[in-house]
Protein backbone atom coordinates (compact mmCIF):
# COMPACT_ATOMS: atom_id res chain seq x y z
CA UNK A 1 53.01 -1.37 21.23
CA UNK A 2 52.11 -0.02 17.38
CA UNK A 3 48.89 -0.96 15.91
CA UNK A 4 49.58 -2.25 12.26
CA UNK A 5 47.05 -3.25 9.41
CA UNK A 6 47.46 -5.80 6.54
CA UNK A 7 46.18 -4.17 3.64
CA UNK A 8 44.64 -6.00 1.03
CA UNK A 9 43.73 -5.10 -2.83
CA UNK A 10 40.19 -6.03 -3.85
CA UNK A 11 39.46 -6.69 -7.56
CA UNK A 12 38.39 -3.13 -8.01
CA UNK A 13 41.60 -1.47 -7.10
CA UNK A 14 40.29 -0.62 -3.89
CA UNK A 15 42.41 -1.09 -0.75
CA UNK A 16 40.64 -2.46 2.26
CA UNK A 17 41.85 -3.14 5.90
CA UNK A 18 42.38 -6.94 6.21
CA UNK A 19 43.12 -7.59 9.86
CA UNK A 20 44.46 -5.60 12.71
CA UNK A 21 46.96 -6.48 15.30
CA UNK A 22 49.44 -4.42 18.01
CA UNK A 23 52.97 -5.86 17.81
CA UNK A 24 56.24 -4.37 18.91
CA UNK A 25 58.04 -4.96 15.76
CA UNK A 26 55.95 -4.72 12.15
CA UNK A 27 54.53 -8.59 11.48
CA UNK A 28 55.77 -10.11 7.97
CA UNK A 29 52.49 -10.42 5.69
CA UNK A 30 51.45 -13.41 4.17
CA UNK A 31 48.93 -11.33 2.20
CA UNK A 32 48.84 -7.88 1.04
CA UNK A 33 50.75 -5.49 2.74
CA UNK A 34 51.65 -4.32 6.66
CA UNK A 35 51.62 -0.29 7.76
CA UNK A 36 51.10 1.54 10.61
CA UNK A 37 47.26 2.66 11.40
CA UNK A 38 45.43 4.91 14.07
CA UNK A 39 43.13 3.52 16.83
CA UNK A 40 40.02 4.56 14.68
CA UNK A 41 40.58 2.40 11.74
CA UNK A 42 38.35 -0.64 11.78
CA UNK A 43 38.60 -4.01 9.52
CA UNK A 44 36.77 -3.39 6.39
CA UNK A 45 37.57 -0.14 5.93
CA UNK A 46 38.43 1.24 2.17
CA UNK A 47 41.54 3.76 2.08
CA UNK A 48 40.36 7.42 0.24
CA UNK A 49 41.57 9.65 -1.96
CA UNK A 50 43.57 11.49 1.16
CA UNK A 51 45.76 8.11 1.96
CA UNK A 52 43.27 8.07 5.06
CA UNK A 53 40.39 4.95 5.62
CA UNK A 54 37.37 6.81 5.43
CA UNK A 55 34.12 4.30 5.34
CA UNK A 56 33.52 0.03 5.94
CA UNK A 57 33.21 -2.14 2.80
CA UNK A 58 29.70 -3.12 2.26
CA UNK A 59 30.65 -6.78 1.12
CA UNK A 60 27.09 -7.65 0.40
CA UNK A 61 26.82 -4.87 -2.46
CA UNK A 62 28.27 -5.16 -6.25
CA UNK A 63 29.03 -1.25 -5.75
CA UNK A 64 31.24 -1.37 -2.46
């Protein structure tokens, strides 16, 4: 099965992994936006300036 990620758009521009999930077929999104991810991307994580998701979200901080 594929591991996909609904990708979400925070108020700063910023696009942040949502929720995770391994499906045969690519899930419809309610919310944001479905691709393809690797095994090391984690929920929270903020997509760099490669395309890639490079760090977690701090929530808890006004500067991410």
């Amino acid at each position: 099965m594929t591991r996909y990620a609904t990708i979400i758009t925070d108020a700063d521009g910023q696009e942040i992994v949502s929720a995770i999930g391994e499906f045969e077929a690519a899930p419809q999104p309610g919310l944001g936006r479905v691709e393809q991810v690797a095994p090391s991307v984690k929920i929270g994580m903020v997509r760099d300036a490669a395309g890639g998701f490079d760090r977690i979200r701090n929530f808890f901080s006004e500067n991410g």
